[in-house]
N, C-alpha and C. Protein backbone atom coordinates (compact mmCIF):
# COMPACT_ATOMS: atom_id res chain seq x y z
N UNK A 1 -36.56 17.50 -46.34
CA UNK A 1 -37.16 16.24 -46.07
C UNK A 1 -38.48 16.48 -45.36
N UNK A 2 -39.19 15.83 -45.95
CA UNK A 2 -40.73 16.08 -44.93
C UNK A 2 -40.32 15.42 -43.57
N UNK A 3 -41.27 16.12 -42.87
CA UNK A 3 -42.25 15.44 -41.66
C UNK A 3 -40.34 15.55 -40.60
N UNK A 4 -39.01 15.95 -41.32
CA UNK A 4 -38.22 16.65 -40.31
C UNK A 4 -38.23 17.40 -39.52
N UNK A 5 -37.84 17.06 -38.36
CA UNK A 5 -37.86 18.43 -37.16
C UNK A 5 -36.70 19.32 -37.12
N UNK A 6 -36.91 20.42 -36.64
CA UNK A 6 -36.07 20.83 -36.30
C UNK A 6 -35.58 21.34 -35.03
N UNK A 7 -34.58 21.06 -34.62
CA UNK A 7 -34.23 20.87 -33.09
C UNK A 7 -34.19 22.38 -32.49
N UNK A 8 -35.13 22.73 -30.96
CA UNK A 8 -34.75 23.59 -30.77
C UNK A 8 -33.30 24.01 -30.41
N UNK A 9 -33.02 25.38 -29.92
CA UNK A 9 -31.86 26.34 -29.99
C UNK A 9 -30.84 25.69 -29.17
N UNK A 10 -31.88 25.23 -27.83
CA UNK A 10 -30.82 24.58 -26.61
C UNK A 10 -30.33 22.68 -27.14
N UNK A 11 -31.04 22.31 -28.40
CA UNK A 11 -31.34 20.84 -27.99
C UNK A 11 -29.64 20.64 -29.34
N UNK A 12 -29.28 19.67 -29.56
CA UNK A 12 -28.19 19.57 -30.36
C UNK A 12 -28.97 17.98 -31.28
N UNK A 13 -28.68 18.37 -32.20
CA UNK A 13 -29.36 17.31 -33.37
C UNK A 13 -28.42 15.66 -33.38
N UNK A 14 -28.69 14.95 -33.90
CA UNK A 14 -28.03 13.36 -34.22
C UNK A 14 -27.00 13.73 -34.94
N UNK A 15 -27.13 14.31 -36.07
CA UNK A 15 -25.73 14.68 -36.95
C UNK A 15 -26.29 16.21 -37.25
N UNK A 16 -25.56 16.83 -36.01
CA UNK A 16 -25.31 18.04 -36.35
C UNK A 16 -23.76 18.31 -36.96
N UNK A 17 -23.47 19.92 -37.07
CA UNK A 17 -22.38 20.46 -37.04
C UNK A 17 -22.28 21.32 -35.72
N UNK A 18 -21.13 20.99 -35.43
CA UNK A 18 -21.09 21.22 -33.66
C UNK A 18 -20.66 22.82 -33.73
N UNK A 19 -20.95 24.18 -33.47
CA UNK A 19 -20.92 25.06 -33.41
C UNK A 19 -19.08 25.54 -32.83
N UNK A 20 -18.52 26.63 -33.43
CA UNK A 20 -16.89 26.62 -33.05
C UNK A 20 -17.11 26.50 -31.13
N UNK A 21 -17.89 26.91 -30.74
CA UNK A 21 -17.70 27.13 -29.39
C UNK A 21 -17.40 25.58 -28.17
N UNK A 22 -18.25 24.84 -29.34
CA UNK A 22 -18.38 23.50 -28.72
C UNK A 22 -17.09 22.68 -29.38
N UNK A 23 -15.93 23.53 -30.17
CA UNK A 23 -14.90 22.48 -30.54
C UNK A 23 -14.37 22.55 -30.20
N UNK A 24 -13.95 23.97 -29.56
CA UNK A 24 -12.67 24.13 -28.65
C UNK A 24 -12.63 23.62 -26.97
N UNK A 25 -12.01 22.73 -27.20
CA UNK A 25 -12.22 22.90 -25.08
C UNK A 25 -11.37 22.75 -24.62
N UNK A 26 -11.41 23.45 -23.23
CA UNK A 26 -10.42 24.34 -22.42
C UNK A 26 -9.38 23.08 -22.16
N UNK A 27 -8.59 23.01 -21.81
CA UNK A 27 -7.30 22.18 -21.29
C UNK A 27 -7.27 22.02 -20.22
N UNK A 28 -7.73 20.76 -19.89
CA UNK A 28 -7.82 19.75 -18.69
C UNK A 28 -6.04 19.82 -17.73
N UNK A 29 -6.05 20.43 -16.47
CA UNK A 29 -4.99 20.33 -15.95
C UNK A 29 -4.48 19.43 -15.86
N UNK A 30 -3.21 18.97 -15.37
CA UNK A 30 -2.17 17.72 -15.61
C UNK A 30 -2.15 17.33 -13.83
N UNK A 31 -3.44 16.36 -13.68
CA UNK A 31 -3.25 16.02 -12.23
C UNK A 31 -2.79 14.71 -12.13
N UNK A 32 -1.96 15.08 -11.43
CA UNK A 32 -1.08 13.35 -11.32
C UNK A 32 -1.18 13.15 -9.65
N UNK A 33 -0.79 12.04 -9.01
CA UNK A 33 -0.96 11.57 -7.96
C UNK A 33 0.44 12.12 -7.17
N UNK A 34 0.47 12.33 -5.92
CA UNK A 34 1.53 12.71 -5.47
C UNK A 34 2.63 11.80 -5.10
N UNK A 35 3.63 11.90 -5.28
CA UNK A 35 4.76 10.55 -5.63
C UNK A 35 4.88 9.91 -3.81
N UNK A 36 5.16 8.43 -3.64
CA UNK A 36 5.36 7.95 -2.87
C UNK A 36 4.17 7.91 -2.00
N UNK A 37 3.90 7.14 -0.72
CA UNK A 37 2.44 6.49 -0.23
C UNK A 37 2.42 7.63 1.10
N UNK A 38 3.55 8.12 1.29
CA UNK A 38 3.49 9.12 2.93
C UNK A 38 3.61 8.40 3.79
N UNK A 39 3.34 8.61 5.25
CA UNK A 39 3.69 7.68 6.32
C UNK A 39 3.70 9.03 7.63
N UNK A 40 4.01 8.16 8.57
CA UNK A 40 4.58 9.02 9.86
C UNK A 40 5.74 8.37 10.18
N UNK A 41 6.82 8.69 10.11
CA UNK A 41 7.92 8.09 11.24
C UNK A 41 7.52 7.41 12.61
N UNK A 42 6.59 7.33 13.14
CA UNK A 42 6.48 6.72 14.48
C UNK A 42 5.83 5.45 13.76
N UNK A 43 5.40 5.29 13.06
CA UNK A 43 4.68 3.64 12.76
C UNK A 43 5.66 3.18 11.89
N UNK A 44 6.44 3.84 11.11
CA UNK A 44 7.33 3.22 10.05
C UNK A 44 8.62 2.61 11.35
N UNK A 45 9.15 3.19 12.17
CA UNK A 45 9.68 2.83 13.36
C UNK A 45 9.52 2.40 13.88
N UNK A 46 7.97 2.26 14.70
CA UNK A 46 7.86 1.06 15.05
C UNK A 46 7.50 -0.81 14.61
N UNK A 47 7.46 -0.51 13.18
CA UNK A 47 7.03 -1.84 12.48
C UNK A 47 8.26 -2.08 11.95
N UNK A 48 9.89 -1.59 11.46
CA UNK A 48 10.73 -1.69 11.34
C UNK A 48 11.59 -2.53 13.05
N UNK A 49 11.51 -1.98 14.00
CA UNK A 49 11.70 -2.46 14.95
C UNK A 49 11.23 -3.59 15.32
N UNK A 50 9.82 -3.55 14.81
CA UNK A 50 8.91 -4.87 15.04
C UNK A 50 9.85 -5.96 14.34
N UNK A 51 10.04 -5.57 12.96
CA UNK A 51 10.86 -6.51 12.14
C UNK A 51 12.51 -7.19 12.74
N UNK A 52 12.95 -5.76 13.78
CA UNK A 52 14.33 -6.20 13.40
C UNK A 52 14.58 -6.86 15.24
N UNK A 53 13.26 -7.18 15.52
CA UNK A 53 13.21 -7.99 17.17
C UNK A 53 12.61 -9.42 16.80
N UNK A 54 12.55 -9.45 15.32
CA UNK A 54 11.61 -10.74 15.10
C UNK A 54 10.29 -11.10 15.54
N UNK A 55 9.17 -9.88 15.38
CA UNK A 55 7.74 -9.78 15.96
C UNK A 55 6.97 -10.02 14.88
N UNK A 56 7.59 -9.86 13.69
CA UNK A 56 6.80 -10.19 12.52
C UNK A 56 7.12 -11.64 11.56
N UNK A 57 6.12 -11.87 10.88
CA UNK A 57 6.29 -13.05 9.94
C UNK A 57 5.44 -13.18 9.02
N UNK A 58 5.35 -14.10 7.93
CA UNK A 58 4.49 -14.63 7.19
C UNK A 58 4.20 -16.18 7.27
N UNK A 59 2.99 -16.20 7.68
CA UNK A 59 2.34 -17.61 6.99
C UNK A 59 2.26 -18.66 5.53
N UNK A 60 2.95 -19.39 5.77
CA UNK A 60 3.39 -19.90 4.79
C UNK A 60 2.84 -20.58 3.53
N UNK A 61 1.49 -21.20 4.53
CA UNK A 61 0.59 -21.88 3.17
C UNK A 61 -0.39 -20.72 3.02
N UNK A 62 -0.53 -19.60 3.43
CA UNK A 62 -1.66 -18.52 3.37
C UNK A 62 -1.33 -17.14 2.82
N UNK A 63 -0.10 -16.90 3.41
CA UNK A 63 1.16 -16.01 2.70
C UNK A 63 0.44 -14.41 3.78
N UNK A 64 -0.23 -14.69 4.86
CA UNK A 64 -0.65 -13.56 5.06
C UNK A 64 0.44 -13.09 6.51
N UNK A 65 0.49 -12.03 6.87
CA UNK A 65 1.63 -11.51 7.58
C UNK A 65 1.05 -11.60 9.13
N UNK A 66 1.79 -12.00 9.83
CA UNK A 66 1.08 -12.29 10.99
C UNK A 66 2.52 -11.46 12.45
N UNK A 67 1.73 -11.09 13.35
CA UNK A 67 2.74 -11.05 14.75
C UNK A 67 2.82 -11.79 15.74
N UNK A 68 3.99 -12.07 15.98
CA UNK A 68 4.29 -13.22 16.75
C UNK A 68 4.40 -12.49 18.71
N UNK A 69 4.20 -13.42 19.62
CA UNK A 69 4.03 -12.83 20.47
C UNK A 69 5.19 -13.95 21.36
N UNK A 70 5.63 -13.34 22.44
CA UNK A 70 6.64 -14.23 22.91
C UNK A 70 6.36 -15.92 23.40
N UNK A 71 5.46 -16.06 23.19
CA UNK A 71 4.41 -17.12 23.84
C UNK A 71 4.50 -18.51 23.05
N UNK A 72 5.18 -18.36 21.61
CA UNK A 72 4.63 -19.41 20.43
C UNK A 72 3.29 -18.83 19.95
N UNK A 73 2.79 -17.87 19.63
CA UNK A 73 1.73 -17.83 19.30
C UNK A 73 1.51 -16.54 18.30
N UNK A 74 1.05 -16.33 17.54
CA UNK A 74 0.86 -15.36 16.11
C UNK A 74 -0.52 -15.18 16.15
N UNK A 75 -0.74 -13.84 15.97
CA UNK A 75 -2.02 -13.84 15.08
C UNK A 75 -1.78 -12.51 14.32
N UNK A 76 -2.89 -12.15 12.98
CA UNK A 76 -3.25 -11.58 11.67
C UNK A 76 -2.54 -9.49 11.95
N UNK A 77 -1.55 -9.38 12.12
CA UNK A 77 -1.52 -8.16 11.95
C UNK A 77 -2.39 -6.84 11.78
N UNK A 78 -1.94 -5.47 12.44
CA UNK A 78 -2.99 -4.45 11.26
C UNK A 78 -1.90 -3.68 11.18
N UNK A 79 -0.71 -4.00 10.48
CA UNK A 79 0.40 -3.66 9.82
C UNK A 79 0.42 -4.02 8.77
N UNK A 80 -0.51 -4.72 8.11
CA UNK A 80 -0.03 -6.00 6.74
C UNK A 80 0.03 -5.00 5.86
N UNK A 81 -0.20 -4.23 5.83
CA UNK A 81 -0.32 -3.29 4.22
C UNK A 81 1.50 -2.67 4.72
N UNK A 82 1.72 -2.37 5.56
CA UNK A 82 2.77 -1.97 5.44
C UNK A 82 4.02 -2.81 5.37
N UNK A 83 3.87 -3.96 5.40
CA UNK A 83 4.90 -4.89 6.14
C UNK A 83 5.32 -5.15 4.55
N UNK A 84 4.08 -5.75 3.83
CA UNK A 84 3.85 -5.99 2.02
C UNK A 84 4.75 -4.98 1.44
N UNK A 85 3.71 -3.92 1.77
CA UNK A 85 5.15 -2.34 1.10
C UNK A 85 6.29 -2.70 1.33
N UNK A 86 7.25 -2.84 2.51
CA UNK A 86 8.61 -3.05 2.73
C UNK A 86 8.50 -4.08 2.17
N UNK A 87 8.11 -4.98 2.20
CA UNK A 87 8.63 -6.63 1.43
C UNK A 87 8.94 -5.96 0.15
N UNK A 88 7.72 -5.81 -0.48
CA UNK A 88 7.67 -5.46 -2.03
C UNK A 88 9.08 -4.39 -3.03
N UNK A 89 9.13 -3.46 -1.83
CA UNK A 89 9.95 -2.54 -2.14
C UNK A 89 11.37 -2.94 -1.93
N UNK A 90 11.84 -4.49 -1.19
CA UNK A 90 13.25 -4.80 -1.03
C UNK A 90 13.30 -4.09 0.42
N UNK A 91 12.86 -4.08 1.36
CA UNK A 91 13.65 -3.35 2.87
C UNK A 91 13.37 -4.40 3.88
N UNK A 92 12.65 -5.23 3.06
CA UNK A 92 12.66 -6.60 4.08
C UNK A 92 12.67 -7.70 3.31
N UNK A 93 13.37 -8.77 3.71
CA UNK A 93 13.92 -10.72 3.66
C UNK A 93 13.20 -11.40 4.20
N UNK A 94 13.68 -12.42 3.58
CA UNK A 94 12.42 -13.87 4.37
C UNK A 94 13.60 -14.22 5.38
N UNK A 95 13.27 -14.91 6.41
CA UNK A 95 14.29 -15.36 7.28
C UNK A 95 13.87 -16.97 7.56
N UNK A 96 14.48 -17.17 8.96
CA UNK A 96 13.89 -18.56 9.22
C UNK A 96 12.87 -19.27 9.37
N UNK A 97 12.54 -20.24 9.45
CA UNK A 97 11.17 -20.85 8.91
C UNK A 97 10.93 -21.06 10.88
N UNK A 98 9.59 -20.75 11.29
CA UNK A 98 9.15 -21.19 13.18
C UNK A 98 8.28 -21.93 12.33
N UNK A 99 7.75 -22.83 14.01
CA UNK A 99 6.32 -23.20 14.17
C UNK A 99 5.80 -22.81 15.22
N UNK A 100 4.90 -21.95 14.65
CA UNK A 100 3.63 -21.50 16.19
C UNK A 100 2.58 -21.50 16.05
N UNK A 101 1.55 -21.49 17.05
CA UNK A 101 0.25 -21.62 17.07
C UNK A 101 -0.32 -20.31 16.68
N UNK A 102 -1.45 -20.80 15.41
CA UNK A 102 -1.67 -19.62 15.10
C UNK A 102 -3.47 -19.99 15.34
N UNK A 103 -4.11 -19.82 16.71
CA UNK A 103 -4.93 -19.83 16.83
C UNK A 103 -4.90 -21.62 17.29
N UNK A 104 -5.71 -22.38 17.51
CA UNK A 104 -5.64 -23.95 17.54
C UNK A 104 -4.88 -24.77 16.54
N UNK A 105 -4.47 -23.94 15.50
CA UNK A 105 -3.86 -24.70 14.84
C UNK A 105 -2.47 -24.55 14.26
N UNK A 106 -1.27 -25.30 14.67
CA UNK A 106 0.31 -24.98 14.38
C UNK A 106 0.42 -24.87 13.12
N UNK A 107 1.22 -23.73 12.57
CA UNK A 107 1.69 -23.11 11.47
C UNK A 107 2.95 -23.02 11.25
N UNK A 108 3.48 -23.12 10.10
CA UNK A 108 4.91 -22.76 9.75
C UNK A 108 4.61 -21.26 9.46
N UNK A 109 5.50 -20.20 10.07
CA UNK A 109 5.60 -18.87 9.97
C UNK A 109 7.08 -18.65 9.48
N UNK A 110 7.36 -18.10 8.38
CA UNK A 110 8.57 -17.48 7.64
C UNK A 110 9.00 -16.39 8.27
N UNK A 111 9.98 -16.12 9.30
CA UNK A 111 10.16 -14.65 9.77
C UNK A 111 10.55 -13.81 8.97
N UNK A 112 10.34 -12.20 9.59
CA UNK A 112 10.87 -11.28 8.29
C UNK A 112 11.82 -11.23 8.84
N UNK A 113 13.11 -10.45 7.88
CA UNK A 113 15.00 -9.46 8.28
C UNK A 113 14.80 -8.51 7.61
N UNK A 114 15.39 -7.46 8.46
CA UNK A 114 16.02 -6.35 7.51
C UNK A 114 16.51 -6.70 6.57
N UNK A 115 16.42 -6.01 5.14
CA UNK A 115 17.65 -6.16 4.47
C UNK A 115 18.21 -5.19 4.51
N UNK A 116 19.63 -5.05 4.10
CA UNK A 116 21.18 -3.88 4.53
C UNK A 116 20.25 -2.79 4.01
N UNK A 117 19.25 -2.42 2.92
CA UNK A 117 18.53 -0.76 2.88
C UNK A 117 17.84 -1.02 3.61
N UNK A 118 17.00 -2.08 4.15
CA UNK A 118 16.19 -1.94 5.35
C UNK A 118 16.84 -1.36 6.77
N UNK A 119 17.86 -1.91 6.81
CA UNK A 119 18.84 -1.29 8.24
C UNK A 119 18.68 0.05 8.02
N UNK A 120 19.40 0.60 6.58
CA UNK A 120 19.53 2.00 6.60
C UNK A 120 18.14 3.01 6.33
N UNK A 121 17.14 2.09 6.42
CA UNK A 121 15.67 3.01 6.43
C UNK A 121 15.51 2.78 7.93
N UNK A 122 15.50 1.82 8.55
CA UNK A 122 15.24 1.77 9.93
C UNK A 122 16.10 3.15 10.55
N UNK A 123 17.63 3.29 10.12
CA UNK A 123 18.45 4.58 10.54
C UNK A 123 17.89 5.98 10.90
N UNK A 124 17.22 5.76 9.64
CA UNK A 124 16.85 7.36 8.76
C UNK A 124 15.49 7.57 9.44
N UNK A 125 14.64 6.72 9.97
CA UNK A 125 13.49 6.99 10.14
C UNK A 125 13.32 6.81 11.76
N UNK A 126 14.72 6.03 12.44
CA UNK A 126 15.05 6.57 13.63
C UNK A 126 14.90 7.59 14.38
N UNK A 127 15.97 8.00 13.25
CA UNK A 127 16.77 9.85 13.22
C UNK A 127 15.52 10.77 13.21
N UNK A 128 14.56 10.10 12.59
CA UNK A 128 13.52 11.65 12.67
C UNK A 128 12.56 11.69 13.93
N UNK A 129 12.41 10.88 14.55
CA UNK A 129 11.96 10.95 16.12
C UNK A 129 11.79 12.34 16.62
N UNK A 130 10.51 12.50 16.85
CA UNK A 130 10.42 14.18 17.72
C UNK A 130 11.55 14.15 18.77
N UNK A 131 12.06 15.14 19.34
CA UNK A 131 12.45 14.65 20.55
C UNK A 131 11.92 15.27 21.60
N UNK A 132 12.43 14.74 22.98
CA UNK A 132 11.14 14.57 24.26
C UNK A 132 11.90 16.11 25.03
């Protein structure tokens, strides 16, 4: 064909034929994520405890997880990612419905419960306590 170029050595053409070296490629290892989220026993223990003294709850028209303080009064957790996990996973129940002040304005708060594998994760994660 006239007025065609031809591509230099390093450059690879529009419709080339791809050279054997460029067909074979090496085998991508099999990386997968490591199973389950991890944790420490001292926060999984203490937010389990939190749960099973009735310190925790959810907000009802907002659905966001809040701690209750002996006072009538709640505010926004920095447990919520974990509290969700146990919900999600079955180790925690909805319980009775409060009303407390959540900031100036009264809220219906849903308390959390153990549920019976929640008891027995609260057990297990007891049990692993450094000791003093």
């Amino acid at each position: 064909m006239p007025g065609r170029r031809t591509p230099s050595p390093n450059q690879l053409d529009l419709f080339f034929e791809a050279p054997e070296e460029l067909k074979v490629r090496p085998a991508i290892p099999d990386i997968r994520p490591p199973s389950g989220v991890g944790g420490k026993p001292e926060v999984a223990d203490a937010v389990l405890d939190g749960v099973l003294r009735g310190r925790y709850g959810l907000i009802e028209s907002t659905g966001r997880m809040v701690a209750l303080d002996g006072d009538g009064h709640c505010r926004i957790t920095e447990d919520e990612d974990v509290l969700e996990s146990l919900l999600s996973q079955g180790y925690l129940l909805h319980g009775d419905t409060v009303s407390v002040r959540h900031g100036a304005i009264r809220r219906d708060v849903v308390l959390l419960r153990l549920s019976p594998t929640g008891e027995l994760l609260h057990r297990r994660w007891r049990l692993l306590r450094p000791t003093r």
